[in-house]
C-alpha atoms as a PDB file:
ATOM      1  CA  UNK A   1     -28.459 -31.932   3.785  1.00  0.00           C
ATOM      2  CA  UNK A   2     -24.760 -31.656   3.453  1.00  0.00           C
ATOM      3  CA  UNK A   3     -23.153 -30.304   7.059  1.00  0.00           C
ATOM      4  CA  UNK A   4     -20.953 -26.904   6.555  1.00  0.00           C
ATOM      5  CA  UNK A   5     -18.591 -25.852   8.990  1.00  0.00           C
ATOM      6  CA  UNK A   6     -16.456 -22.527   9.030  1.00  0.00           C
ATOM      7  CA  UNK A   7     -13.330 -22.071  10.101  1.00  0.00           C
ATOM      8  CA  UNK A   8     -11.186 -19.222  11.115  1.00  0.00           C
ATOM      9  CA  UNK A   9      -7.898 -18.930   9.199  1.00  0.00           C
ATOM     10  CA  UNK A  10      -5.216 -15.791  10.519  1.00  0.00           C
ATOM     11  CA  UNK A  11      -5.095 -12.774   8.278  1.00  0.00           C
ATOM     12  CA  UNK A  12      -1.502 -11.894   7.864  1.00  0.00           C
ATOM     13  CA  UNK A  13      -1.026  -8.544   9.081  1.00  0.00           C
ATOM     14  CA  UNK A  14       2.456  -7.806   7.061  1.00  0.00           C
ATOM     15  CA  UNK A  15       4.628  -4.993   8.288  1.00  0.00           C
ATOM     16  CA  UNK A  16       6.573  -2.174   6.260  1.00  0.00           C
ATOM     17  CA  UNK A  17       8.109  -1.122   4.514  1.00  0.00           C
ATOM     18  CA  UNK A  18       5.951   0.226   1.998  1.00  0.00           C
ATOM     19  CA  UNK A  19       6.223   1.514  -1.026  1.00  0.00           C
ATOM     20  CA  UNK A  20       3.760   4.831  -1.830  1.00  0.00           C
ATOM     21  CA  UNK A  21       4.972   6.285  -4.668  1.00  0.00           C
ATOM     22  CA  UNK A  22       7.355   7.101  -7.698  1.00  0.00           C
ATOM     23  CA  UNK A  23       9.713   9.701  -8.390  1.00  0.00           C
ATOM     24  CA  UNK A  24       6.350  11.575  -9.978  1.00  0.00           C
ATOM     25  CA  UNK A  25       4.541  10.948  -7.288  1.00  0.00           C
ATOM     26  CA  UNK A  26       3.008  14.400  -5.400  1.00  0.00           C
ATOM     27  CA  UNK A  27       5.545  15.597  -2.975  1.00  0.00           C
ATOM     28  CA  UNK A  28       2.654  17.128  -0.963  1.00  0.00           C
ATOM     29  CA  UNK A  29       0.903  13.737  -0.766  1.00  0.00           C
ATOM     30  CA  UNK A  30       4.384  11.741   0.016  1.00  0.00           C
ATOM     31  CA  UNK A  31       4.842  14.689   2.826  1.00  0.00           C
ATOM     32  CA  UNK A  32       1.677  14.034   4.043  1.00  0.00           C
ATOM     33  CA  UNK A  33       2.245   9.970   4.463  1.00  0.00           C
ATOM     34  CA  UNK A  34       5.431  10.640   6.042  1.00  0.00           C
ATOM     35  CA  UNK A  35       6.999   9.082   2.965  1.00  0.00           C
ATOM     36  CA  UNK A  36      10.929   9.338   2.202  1.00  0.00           C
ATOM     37  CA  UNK A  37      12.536   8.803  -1.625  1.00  0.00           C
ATOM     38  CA  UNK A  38      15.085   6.650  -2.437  1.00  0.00           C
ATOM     39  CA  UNK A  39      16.975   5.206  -4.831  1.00  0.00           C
ATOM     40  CA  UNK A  40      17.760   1.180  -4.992  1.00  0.00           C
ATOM     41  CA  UNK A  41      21.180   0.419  -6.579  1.00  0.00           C
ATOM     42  CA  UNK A  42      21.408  -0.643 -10.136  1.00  0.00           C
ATOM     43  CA  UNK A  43      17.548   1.489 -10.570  1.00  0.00           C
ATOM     44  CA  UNK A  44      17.869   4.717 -12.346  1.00  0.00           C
ATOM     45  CA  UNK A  45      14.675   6.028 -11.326  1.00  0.00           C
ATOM     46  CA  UNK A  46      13.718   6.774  -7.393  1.00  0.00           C
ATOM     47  CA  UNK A  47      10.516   5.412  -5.315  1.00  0.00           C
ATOM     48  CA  UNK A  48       8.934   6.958  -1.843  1.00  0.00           C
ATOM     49  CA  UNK A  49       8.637   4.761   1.166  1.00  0.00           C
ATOM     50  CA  UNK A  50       7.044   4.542   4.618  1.00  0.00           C
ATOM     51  CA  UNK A  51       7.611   2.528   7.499  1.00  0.00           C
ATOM     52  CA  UNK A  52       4.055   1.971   8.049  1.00  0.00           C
ATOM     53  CA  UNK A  53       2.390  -1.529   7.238  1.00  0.00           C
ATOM     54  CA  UNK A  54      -0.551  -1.460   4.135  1.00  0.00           C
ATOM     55  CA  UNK A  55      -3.280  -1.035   6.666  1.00  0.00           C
ATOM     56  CA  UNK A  56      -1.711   1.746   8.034  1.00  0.00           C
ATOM     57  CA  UNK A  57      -1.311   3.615   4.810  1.00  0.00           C
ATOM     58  CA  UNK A  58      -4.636   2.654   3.591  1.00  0.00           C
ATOM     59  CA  UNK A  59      -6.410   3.901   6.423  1.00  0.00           C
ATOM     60  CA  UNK A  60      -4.235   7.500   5.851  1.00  0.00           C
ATOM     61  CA  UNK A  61      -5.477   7.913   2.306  1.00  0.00           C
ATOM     62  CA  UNK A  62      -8.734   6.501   3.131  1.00  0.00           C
ATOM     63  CA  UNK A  63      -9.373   9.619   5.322  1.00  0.00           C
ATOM     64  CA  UNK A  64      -7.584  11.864   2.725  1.00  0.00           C
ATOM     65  CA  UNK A  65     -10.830  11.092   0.697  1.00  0.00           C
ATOM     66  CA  UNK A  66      -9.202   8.091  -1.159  1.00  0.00           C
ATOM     67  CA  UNK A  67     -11.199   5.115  -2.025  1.00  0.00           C
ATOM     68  CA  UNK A  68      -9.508   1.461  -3.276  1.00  0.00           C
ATOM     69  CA  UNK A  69     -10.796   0.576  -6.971  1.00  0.00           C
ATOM     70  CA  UNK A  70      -8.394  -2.621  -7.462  1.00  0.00           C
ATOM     71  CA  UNK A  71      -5.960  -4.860  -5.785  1.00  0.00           C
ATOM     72  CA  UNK A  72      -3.967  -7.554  -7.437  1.00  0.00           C
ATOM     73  CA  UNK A  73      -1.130  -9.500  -6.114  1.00  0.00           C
ATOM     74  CA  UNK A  74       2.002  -9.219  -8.772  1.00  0.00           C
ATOM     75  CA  UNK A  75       4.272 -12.427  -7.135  1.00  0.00           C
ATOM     76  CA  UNK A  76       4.579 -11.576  -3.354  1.00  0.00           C
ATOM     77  CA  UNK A  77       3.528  -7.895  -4.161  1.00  0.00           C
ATOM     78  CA  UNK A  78       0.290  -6.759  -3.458  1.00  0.00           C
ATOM     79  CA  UNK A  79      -0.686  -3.519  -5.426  1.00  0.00           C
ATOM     80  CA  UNK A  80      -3.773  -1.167  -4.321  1.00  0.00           C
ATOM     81  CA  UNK A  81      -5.534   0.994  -7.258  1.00  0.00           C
ATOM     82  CA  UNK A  82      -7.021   4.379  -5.376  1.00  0.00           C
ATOM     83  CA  UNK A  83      -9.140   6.735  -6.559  1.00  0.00           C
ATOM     84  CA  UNK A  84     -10.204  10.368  -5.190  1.00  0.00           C
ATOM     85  CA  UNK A  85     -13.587  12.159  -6.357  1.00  0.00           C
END
């Protein structure tokens, strides 16, 4: 029988910023995150940000009552799809 080993590989436990919202995002929600807008030059349109790492903000709207659907990786981007019932 063929032999199987495992082997523990680091998770990479990336740091923010992090990008929460849009500019249509709910203020209340941003507020609660501890999120700030701003504005990037050369964008017309404005996005909220925390200093947190993903984890962090995860495990915020996880106990907000959110729940992850999706996750996809866009180049070095990783994007989280929540939902809340």
């Amino acid at each position: 029988s063929p032999r199987v080993t495992h082997r523990s590989v680091p998770v990479p436990q990336e740091v923010g910023p992090t990008m929460v919202g849009d500019e249509h995002s709910d203020p209340h929600l941003m507020s609660i995150l501890g999120a700030t807008k701003r504005s990037t030059l050369g964008n017309n349109f404005c996005e909220y940000y925390v200093n947190d790492a993903p984890r962090v903000v995860l495990d915020k709207l996880e106990s907000l009552g959110y729940r992850v659907v999706s996750m996809t990786g866009v180049g070095q981007t990783l994007v989280w799809c929540l939902h809340r019932e």
